[in-house]
PDB file of N, CA and C in Angstrom:
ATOM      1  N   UNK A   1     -77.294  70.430 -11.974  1.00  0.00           N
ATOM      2  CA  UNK A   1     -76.199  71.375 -12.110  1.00  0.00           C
ATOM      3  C   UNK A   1     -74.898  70.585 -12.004  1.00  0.00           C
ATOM      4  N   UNK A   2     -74.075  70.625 -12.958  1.00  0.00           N
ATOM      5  CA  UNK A   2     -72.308  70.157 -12.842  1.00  0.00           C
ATOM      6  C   UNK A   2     -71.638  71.116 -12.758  1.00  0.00           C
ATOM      7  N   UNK A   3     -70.656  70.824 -11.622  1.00  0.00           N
ATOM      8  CA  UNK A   3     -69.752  71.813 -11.083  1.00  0.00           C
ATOM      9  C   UNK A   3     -68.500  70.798 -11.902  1.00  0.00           C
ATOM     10  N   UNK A   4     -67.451  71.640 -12.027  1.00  0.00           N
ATOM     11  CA  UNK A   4     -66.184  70.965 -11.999  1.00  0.00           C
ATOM     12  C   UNK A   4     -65.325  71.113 -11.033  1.00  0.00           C
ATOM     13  N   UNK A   5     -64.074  70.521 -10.819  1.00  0.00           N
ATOM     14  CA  UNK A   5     -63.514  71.087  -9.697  1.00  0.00           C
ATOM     15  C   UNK A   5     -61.974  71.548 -10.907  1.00  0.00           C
ATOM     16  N   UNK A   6     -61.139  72.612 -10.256  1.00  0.00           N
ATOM     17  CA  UNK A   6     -60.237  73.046 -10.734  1.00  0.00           C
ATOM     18  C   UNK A   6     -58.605  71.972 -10.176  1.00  0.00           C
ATOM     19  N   UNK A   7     -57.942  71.034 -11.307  1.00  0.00           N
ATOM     20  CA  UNK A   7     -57.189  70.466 -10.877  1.00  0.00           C
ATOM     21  C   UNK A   7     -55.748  71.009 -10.076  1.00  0.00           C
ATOM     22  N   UNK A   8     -55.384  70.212  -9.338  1.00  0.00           N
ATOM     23  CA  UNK A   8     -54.271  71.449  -8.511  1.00  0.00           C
ATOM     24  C   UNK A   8     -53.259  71.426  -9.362  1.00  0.00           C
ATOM     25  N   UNK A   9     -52.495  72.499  -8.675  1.00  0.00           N
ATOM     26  CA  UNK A   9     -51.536  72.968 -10.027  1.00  0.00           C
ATOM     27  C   UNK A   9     -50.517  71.692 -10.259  1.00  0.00           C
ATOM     28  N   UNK A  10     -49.362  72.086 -10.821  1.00  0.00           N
ATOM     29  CA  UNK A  10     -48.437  70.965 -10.904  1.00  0.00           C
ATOM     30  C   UNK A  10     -47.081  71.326 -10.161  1.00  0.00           C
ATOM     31  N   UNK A  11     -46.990  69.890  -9.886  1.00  0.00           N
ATOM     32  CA  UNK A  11     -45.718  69.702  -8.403  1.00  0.00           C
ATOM     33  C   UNK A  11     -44.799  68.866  -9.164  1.00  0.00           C
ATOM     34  N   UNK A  12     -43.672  69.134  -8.666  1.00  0.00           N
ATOM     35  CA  UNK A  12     -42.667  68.521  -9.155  1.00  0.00           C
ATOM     36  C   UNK A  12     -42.416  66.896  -7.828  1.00  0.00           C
ATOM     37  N   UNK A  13     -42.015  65.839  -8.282  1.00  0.00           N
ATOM     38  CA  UNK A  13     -42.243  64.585  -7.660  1.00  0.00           C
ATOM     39  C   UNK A  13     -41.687  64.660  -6.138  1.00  0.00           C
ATOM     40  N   UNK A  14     -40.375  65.317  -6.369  1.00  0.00           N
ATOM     41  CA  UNK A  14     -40.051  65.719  -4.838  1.00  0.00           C
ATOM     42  C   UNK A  14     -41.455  66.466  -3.833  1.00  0.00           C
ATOM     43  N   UNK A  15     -42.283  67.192  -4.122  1.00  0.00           N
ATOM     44  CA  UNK A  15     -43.288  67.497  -3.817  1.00  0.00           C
ATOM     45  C   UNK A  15     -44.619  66.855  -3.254  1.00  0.00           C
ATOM     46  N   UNK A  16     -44.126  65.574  -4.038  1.00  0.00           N
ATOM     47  CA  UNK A  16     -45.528  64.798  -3.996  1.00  0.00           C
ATOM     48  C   UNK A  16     -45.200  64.214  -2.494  1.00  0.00           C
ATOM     49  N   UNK A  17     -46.542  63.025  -1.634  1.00  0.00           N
ATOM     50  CA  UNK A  17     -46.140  62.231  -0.908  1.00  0.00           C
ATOM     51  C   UNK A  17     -45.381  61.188  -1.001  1.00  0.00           C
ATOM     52  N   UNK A  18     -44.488  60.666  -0.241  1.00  0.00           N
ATOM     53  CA  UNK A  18     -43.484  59.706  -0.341  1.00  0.00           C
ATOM     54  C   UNK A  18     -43.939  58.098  -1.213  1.00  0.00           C
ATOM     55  N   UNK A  19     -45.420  57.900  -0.871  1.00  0.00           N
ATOM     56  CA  UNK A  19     -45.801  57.071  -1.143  1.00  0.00           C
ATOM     57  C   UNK A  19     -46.240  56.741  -2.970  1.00  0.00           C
ATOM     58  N   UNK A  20     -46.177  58.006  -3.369  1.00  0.00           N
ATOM     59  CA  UNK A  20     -46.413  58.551  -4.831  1.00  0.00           C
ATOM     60  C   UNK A  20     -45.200  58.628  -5.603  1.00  0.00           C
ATOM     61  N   UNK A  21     -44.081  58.852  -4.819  1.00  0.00           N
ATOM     62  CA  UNK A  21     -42.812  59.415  -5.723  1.00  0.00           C
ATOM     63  C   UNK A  21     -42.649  58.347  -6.452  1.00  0.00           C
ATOM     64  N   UNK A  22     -42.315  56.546  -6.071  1.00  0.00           N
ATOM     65  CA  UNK A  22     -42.288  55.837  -7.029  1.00  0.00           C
ATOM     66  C   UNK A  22     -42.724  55.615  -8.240  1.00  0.00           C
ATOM     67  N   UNK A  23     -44.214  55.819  -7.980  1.00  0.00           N
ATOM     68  CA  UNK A  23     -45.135  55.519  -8.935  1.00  0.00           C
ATOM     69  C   UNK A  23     -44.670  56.924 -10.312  1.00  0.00           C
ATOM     70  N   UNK A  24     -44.767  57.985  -9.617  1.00  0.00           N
ATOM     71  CA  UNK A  24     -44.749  59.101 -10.438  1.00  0.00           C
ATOM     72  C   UNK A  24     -43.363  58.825 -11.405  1.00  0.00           C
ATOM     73  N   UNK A  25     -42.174  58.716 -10.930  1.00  0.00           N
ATOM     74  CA  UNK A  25     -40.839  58.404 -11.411  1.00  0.00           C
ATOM     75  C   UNK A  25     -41.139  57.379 -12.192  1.00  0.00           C
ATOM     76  N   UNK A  26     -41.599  56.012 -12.353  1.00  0.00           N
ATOM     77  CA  UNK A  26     -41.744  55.099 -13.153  1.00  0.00           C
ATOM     78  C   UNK A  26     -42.767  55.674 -14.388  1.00  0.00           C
ATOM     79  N   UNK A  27     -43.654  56.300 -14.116  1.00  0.00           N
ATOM     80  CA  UNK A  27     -44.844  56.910 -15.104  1.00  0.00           C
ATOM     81  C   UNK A  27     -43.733  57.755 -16.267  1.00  0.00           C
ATOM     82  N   UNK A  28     -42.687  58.560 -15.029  1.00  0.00           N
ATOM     83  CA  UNK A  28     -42.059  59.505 -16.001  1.00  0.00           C
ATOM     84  C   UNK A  28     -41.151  58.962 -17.045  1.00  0.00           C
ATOM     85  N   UNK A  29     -40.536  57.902 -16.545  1.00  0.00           N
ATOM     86  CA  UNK A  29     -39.253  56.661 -17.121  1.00  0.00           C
ATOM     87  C   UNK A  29     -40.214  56.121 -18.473  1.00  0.00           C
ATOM     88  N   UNK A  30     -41.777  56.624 -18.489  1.00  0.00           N
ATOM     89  CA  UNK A  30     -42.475  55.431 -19.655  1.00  0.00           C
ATOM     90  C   UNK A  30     -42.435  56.401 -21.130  1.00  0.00           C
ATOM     91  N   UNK A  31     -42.146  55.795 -22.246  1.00  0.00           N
ATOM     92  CA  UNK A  31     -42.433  55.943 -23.604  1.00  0.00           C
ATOM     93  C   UNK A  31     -43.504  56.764 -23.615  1.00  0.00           C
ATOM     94  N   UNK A  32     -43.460  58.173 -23.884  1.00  0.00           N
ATOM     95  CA  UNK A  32     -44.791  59.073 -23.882  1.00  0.00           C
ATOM     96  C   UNK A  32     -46.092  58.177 -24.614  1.00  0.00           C
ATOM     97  N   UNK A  33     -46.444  57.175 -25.380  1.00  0.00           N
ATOM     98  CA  UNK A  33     -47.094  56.517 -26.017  1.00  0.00           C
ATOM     99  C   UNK A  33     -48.081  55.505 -24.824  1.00  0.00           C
ATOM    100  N   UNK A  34     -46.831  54.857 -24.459  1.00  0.00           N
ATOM    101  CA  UNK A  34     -47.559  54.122 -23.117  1.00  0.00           C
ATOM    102  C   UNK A  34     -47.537  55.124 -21.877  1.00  0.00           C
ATOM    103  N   UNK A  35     -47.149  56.159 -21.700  1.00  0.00           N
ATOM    104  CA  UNK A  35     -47.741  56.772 -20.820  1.00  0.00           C
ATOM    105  C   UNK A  35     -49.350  57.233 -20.947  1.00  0.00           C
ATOM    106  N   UNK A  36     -49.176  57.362 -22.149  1.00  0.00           N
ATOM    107  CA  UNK A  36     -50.881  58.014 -22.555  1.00  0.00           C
ATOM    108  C   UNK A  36     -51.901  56.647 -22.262  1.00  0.00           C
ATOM    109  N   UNK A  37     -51.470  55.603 -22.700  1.00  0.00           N
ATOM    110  CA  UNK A  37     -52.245  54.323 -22.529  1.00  0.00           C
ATOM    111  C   UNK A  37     -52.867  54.047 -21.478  1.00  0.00           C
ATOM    112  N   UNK A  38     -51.528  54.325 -20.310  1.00  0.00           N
ATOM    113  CA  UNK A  38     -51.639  53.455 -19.217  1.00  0.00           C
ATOM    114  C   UNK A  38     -52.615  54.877 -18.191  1.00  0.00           C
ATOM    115  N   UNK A  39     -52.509  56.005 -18.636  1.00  0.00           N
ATOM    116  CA  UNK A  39     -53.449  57.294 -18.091  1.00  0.00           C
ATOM    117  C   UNK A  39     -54.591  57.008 -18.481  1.00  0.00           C
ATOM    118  N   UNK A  40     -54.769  56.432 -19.659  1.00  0.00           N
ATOM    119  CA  UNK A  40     -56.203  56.503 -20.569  1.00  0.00           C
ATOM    120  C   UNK A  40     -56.993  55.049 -19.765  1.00  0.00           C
ATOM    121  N   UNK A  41     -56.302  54.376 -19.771  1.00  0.00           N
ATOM    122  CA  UNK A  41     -56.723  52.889 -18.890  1.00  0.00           C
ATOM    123  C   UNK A  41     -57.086  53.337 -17.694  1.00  0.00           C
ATOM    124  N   UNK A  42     -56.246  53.973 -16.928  1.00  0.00           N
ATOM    125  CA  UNK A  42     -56.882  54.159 -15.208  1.00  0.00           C
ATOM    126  C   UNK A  42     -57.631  55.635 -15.295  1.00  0.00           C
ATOM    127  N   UNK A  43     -57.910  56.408 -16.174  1.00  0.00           N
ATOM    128  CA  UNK A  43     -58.941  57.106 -16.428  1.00  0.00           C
ATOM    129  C   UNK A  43     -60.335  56.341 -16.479  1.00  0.00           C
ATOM    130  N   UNK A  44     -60.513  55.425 -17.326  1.00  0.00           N
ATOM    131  CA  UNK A  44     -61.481  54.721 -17.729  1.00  0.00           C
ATOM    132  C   UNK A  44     -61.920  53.994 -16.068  1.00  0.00           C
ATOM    133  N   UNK A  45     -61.516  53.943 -15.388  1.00  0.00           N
ATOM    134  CA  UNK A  45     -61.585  53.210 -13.575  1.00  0.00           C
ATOM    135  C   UNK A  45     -62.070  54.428 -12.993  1.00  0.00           C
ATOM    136  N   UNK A  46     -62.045  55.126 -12.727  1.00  0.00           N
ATOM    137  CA  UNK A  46     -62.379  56.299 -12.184  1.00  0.00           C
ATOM    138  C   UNK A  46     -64.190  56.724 -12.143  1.00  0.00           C
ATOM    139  N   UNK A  47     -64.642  56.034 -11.168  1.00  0.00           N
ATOM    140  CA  UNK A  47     -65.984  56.796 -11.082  1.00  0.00           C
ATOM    141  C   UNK A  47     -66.459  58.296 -11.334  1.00  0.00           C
ATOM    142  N   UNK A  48     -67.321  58.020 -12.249  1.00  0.00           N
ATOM    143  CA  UNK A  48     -67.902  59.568 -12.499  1.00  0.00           C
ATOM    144  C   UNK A  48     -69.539  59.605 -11.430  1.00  0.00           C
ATOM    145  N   UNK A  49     -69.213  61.120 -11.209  1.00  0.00           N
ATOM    146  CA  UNK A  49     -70.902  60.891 -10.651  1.00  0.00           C
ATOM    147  C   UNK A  49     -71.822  61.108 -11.938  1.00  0.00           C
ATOM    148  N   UNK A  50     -72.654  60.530 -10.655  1.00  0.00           N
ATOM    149  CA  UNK A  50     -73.852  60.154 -11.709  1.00  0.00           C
ATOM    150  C   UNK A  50     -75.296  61.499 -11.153  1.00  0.00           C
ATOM    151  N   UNK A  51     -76.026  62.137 -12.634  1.00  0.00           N
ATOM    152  CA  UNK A  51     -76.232  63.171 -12.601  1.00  0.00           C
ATOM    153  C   UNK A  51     -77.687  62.611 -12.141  1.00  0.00           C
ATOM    154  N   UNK A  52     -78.635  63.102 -11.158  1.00  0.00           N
ATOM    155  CA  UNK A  52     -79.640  63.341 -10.690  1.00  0.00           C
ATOM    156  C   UNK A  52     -80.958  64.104 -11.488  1.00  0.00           C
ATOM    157  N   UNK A  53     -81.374  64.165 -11.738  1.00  0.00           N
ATOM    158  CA  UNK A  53     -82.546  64.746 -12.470  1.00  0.00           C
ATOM    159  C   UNK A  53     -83.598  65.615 -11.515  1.00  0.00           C
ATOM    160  N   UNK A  54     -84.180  66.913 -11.809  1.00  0.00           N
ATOM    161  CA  UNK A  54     -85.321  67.398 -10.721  1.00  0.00           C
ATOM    162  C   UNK A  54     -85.777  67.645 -11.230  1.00  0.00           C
ATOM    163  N   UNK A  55     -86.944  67.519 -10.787  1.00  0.00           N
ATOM    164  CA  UNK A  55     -88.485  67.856 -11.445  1.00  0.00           C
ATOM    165  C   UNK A  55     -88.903  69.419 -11.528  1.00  0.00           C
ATOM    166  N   UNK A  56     -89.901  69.707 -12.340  1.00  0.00           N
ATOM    167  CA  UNK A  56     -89.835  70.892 -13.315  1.00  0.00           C
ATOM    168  C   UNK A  56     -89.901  72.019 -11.761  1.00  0.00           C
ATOM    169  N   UNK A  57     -90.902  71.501 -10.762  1.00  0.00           N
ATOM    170  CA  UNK A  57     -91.758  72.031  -9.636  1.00  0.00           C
ATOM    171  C   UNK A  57     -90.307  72.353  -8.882  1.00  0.00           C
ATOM    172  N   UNK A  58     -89.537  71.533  -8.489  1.00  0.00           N
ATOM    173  CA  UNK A  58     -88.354  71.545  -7.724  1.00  0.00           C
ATOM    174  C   UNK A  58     -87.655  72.857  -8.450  1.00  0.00           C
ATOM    175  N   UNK A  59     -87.737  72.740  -9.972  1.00  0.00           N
ATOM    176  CA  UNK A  59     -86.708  74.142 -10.408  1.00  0.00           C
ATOM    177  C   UNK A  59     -87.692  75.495  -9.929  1.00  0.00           C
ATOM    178  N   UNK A  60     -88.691  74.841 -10.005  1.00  0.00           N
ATOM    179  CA  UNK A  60     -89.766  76.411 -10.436  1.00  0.00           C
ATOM    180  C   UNK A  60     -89.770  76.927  -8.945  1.00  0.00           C
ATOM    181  N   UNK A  61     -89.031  76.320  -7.587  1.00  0.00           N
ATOM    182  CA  UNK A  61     -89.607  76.635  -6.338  1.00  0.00           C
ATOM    183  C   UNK A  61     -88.061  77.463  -6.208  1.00  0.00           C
ATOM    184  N   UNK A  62     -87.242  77.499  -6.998  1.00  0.00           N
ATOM    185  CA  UNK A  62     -86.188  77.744  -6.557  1.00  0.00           C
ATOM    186  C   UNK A  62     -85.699  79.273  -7.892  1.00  0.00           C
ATOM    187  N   UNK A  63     -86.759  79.636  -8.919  1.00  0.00           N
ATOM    188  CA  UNK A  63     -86.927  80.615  -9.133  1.00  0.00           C
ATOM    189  C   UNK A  63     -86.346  81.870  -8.108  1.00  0.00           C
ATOM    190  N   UNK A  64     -85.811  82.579  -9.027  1.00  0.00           N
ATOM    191  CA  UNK A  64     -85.164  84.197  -8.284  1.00  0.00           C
ATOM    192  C   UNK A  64     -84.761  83.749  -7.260  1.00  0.00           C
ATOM    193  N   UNK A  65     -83.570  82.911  -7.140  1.00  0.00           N
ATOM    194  CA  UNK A  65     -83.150  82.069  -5.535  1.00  0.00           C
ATOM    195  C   UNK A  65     -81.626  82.794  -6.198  1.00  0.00           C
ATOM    196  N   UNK A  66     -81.190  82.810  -7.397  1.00  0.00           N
ATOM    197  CA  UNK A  66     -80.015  83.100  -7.667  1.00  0.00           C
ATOM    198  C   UNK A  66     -80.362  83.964  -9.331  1.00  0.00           C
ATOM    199  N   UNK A  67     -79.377  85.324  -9.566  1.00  0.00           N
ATOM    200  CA  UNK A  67     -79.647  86.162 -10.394  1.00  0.00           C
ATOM    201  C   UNK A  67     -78.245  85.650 -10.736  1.00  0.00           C
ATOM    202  N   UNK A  68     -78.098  85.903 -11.910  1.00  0.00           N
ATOM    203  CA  UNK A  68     -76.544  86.270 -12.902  1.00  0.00           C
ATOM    204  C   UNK A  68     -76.983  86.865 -13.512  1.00  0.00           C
ATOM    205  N   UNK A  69     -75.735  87.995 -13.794  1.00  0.00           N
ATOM    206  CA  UNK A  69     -75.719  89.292 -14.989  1.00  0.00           C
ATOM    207  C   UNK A  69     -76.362  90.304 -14.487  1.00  0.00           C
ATOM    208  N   UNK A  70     -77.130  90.525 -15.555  1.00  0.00           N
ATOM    209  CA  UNK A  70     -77.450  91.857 -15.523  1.00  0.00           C
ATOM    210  C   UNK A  70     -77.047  93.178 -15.408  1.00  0.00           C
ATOM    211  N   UNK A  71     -77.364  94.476 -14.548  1.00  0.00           N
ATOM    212  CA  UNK A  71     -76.894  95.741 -14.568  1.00  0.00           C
ATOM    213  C   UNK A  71     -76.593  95.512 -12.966  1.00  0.00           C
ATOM    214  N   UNK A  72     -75.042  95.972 -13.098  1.00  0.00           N
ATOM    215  CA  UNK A  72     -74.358  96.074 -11.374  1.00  0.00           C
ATOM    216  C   UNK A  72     -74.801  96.925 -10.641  1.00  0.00           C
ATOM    217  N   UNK A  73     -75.430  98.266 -12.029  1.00  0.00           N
ATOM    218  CA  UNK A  73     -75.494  99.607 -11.519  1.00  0.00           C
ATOM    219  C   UNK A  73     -76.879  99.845 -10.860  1.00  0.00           C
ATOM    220  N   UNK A  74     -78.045  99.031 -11.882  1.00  0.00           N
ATOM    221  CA  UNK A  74     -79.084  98.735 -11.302  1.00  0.00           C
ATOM    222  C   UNK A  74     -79.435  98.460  -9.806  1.00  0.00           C
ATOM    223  N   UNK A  75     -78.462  97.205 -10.059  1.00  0.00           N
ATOM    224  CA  UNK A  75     -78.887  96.262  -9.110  1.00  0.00           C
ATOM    225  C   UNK A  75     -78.426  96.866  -7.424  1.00  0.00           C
ATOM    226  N   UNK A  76     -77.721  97.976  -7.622  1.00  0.00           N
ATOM    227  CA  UNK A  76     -77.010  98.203  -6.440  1.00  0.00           C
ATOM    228  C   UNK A  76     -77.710  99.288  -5.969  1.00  0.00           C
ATOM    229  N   UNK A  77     -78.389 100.061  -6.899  1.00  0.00           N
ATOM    230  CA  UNK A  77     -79.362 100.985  -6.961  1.00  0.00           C
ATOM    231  C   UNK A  77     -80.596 100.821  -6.085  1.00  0.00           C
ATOM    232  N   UNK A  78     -81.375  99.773  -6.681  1.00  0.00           N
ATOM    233  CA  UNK A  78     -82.309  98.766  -6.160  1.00  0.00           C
ATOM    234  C   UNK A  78     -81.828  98.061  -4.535  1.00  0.00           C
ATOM    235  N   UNK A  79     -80.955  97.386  -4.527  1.00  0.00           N
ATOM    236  CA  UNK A  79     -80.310  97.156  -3.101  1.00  0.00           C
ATOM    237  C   UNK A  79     -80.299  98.212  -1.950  1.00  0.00           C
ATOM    238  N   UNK A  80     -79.541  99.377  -2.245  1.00  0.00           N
ATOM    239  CA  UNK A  80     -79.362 100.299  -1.249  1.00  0.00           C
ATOM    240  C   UNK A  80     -80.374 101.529  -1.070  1.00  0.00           C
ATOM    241  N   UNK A  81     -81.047 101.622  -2.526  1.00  0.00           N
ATOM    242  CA  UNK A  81     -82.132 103.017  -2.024  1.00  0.00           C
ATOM    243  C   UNK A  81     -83.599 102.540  -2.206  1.00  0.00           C
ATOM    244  N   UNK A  82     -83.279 101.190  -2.464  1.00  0.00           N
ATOM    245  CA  UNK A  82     -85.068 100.459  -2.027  1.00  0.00           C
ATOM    246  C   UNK A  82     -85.801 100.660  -3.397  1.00  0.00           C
TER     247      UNK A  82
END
């Protein structure tokens, strides 16, 4: 299963930590061209995880462990009057 995470919103540099404002201000001072470069370069550095594999038995034990969809109306039906 891959989750993503939702990136945080956007801050203006005064916002950021002190230790960032430089960096951020020089990024902003760059030629939108080499800004993309120099993002695309330290993108490429950035560890990705690495995806795990489970065996068929591991999914099959975990059957009806989690429902999506279906009928709300059902299901609430089923829940509260048995």
């Amino acid at each position: 299963m891959v989750f993503s995470v939702t990136p945080p919103k956007a801050a203006s540099i005064s916002q950021l930590p002190e230790r960032l404002a430089p960096l951020a201000r020089q990024l902003a001072e760059l030629d939108p061209t080499d800004r993309d470069l120099l993002i695309r370069a330290v993108q490429t550095q950035i560890p990705r995880r690495k995806l795990r594999g489970v065996s068929w038995e591991q999914l099959e034990k975990l059957k009806g462990a989690v429902s999506l969809g279906g009928n709300a109306v059902e299901d609430c039906k089923a829940l509260y009057d048995g």
